[in-house]
N, C-alpha and C. Protein backbone atom coordinates (compact mmCIF):
# COMPACT_ATOMS: atom_id res chain seq x y z
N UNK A 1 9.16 -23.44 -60.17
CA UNK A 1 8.56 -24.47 -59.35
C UNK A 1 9.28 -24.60 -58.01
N UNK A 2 10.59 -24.15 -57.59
CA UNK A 2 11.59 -24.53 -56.99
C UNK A 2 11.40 -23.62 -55.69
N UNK A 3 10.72 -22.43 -56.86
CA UNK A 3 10.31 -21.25 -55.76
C UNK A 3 9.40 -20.99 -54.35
N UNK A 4 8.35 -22.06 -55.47
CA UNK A 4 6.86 -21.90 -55.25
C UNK A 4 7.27 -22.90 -53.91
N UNK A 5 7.84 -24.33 -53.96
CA UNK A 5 7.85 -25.22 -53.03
C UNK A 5 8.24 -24.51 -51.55
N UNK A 6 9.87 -23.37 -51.79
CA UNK A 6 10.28 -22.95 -50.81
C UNK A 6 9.39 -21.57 -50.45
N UNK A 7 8.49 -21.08 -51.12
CA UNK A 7 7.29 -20.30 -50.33
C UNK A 7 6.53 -20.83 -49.83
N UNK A 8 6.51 -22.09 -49.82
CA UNK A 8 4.97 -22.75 -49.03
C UNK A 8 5.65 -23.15 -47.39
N UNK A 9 6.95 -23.78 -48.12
CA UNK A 9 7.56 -23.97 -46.20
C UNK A 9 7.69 -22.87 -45.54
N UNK A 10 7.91 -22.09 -46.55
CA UNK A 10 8.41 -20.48 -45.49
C UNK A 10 6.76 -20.04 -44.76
N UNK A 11 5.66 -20.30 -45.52
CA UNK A 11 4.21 -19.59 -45.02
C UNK A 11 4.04 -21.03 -43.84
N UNK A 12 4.24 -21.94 -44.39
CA UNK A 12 4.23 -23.21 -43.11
C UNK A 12 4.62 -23.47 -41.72
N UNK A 13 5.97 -22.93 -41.99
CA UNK A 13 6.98 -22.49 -40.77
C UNK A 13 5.98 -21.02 -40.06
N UNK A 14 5.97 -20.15 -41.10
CA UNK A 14 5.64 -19.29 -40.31
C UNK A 14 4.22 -19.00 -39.52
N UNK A 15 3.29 -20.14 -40.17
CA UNK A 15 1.68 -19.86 -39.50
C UNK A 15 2.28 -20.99 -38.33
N UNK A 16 3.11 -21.84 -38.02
CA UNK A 16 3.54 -22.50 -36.90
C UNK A 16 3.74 -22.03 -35.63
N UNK A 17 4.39 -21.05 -36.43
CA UNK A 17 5.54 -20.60 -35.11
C UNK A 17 4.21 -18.99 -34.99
N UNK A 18 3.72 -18.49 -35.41
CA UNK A 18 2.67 -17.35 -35.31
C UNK A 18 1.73 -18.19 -34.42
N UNK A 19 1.18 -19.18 -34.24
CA UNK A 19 -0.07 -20.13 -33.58
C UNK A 19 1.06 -20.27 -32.57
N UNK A 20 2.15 -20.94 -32.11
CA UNK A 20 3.20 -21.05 -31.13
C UNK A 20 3.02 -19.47 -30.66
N UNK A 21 3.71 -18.55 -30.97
CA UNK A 21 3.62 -17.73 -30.29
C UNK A 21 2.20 -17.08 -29.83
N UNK A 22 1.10 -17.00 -30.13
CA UNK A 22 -0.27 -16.66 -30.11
C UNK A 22 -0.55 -17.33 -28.40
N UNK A 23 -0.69 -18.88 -28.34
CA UNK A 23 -0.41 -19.87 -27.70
C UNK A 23 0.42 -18.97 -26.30
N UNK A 24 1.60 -18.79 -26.66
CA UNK A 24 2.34 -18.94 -25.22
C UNK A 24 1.63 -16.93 -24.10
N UNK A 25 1.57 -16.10 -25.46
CA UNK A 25 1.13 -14.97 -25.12
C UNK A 25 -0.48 -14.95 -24.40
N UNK A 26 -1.23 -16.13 -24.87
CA UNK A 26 -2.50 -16.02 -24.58
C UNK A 26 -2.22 -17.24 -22.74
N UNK A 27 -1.29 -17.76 -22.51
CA UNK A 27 -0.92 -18.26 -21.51
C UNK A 27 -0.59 -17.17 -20.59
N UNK A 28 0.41 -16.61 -20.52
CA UNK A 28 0.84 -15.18 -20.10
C UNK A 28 -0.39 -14.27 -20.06
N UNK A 29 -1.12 -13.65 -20.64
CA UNK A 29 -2.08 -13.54 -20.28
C UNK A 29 -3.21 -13.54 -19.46
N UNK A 30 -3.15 -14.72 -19.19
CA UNK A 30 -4.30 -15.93 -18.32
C UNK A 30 -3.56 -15.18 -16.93
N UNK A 31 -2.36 -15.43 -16.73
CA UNK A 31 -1.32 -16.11 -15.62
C UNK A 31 -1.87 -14.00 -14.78
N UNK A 32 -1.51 -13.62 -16.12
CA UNK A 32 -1.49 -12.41 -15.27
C UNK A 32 -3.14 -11.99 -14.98
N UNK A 33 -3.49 -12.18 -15.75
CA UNK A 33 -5.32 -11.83 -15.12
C UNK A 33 -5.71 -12.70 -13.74
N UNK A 34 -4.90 -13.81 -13.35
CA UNK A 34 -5.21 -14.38 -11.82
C UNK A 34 -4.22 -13.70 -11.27
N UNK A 35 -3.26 -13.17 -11.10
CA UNK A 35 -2.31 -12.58 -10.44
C UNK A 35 -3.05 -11.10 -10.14
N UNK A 36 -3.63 -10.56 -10.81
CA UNK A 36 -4.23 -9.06 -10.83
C UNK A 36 -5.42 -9.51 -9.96
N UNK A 37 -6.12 -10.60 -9.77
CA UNK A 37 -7.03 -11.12 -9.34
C UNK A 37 -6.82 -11.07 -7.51
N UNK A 38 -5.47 -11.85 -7.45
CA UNK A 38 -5.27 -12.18 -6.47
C UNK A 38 -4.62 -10.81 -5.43
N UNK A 39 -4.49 -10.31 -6.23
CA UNK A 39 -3.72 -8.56 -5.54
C UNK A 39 -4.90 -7.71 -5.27
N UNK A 40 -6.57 -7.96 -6.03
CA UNK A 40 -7.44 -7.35 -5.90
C UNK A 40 -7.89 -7.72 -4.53
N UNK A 41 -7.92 -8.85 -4.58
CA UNK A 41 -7.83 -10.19 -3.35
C UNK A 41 -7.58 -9.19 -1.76
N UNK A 42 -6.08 -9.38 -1.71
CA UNK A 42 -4.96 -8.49 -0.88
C UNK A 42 -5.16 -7.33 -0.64
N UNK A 43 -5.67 -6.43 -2.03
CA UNK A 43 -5.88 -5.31 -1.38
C UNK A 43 -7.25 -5.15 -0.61
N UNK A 44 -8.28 -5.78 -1.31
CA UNK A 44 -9.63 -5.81 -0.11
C UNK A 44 -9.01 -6.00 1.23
N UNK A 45 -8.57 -7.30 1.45
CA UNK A 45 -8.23 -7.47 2.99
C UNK A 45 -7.23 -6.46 3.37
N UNK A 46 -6.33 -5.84 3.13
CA UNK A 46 -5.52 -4.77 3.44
C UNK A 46 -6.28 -3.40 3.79
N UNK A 47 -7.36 -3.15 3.19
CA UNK A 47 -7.94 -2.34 3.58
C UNK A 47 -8.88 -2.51 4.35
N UNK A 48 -9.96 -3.65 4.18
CA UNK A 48 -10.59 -3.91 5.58
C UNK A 48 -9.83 -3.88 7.23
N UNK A 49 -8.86 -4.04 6.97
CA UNK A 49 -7.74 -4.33 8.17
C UNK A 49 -7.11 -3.11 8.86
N UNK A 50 -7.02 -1.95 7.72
CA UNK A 50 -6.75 -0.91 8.23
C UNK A 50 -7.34 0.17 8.27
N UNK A 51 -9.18 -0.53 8.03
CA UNK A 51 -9.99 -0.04 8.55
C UNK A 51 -10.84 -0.40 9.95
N UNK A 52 -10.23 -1.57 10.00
CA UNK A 52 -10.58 -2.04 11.61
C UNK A 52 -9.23 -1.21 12.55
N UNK A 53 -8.39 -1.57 11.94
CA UNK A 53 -7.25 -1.08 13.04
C UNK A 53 -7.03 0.59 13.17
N UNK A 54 -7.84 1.79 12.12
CA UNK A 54 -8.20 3.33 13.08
C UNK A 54 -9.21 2.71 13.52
N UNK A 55 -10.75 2.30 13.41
CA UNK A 55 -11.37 2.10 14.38
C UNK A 55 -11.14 2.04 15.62
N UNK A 56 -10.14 0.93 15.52
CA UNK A 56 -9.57 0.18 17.16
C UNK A 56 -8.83 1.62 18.00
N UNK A 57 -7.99 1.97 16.66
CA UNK A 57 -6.98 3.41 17.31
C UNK A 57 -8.34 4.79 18.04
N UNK A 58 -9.22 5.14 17.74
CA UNK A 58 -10.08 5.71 17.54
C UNK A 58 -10.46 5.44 18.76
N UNK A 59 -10.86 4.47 18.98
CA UNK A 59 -11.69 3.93 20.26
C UNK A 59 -10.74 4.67 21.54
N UNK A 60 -9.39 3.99 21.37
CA UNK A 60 -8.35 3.82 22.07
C UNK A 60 -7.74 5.47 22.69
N UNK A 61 -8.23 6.11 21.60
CA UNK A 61 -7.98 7.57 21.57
C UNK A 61 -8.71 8.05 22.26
N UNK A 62 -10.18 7.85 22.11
CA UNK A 62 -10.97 8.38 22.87
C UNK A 62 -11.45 7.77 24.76
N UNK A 63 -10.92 6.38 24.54
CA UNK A 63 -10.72 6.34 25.85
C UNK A 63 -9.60 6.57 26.27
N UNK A 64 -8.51 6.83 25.94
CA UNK A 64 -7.22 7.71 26.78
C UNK A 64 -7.50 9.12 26.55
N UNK A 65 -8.79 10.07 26.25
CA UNK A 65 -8.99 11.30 25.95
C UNK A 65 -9.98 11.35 26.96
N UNK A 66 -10.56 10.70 27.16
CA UNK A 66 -12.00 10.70 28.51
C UNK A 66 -11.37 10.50 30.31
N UNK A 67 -10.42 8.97 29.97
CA UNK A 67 -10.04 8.72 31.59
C UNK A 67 -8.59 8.77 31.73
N UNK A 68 -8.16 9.10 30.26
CA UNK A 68 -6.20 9.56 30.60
C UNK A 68 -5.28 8.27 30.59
N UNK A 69 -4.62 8.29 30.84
CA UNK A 69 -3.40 6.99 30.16
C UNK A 69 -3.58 6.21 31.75
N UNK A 70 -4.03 5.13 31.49
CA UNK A 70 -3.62 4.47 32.73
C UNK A 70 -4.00 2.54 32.37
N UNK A 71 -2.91 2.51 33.28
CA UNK A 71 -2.39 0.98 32.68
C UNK A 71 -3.54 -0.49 32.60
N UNK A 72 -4.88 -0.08 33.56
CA UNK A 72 -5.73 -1.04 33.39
C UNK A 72 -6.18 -0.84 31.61
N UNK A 73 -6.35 0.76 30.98
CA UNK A 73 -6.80 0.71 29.79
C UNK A 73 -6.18 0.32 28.54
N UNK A 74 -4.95 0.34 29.19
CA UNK A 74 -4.09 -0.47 27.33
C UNK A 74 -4.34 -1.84 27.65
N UNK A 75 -4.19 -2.29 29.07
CA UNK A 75 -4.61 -3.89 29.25
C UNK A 75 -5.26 -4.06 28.58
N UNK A 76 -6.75 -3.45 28.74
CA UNK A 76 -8.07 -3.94 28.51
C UNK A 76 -7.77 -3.58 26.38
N UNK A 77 -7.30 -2.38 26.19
CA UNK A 77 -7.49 -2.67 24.87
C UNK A 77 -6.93 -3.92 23.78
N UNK A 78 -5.64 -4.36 24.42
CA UNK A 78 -4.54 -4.98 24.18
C UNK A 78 -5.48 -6.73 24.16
N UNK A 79 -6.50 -6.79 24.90
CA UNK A 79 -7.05 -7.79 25.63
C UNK A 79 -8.39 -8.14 24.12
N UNK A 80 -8.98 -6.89 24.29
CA UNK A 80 -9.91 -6.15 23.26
C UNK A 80 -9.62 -6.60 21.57
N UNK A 81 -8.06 -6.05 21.64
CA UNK A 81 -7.42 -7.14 20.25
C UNK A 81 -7.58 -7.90 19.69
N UNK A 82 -6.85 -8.79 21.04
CA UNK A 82 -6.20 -9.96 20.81
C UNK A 82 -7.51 -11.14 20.75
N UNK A 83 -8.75 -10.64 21.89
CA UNK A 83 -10.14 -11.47 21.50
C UNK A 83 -10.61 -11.27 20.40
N UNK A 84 -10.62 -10.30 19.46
CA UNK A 84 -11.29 -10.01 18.27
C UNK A 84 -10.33 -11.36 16.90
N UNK A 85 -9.16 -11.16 17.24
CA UNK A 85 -8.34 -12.55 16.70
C UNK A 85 -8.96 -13.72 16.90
N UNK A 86 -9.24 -13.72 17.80
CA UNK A 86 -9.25 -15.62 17.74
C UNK A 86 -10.93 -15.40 17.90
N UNK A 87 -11.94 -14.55 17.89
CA UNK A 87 -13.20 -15.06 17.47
C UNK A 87 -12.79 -14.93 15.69
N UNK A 88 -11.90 -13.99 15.20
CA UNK A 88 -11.85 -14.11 14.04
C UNK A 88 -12.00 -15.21 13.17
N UNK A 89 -10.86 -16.02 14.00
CA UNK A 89 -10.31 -16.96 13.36
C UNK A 89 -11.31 -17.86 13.18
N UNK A 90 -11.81 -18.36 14.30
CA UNK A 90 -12.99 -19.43 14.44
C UNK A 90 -13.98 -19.59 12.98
């Protein structure tokens, strides 16, 4: 009888602490499926970004390949940029 009592705490304890741990793993879990979420996130914009910026290089290439390096054209690209920012932003 003495037995039977200390097998029931031992299966008691242990479906406790099995639901406890179930619990903290299915938390962990969660945490990392928004984290993988948010890097999917990052990498979209990381690549939209450095697919605007060869574009921009591209452009830039081909107008220093047509009229040659001269200082009104990095102005103007530099200018070209920095407006594409702040309509961005808006």
């Amino acid at each position: 009888m003495d037995t039977l009592i200390h097998a029931d705490i031992f299966f008691f304890i242990t479906s406790i602490a099995v639901i406890f741990v179930t619990a903290i793993l299915v938390t962990i879990l969660v945490y990392i499926a928004v984290i993988l979420n948010d890097l999917k996130h990052i990498s979209r914009k990381i690549r939209e970004g450095s697919e605007n910026l060869a574009d921009d290089l591209n452009e830039w290439r081909e107008s220093v390949h047509k009229n040659g390096v001269q200082v009104q054209n990095v102005i103007n690209y530099f200018k070209h940029i920095f407006s594409k920012r702040k309509n961005h932003k808006k």
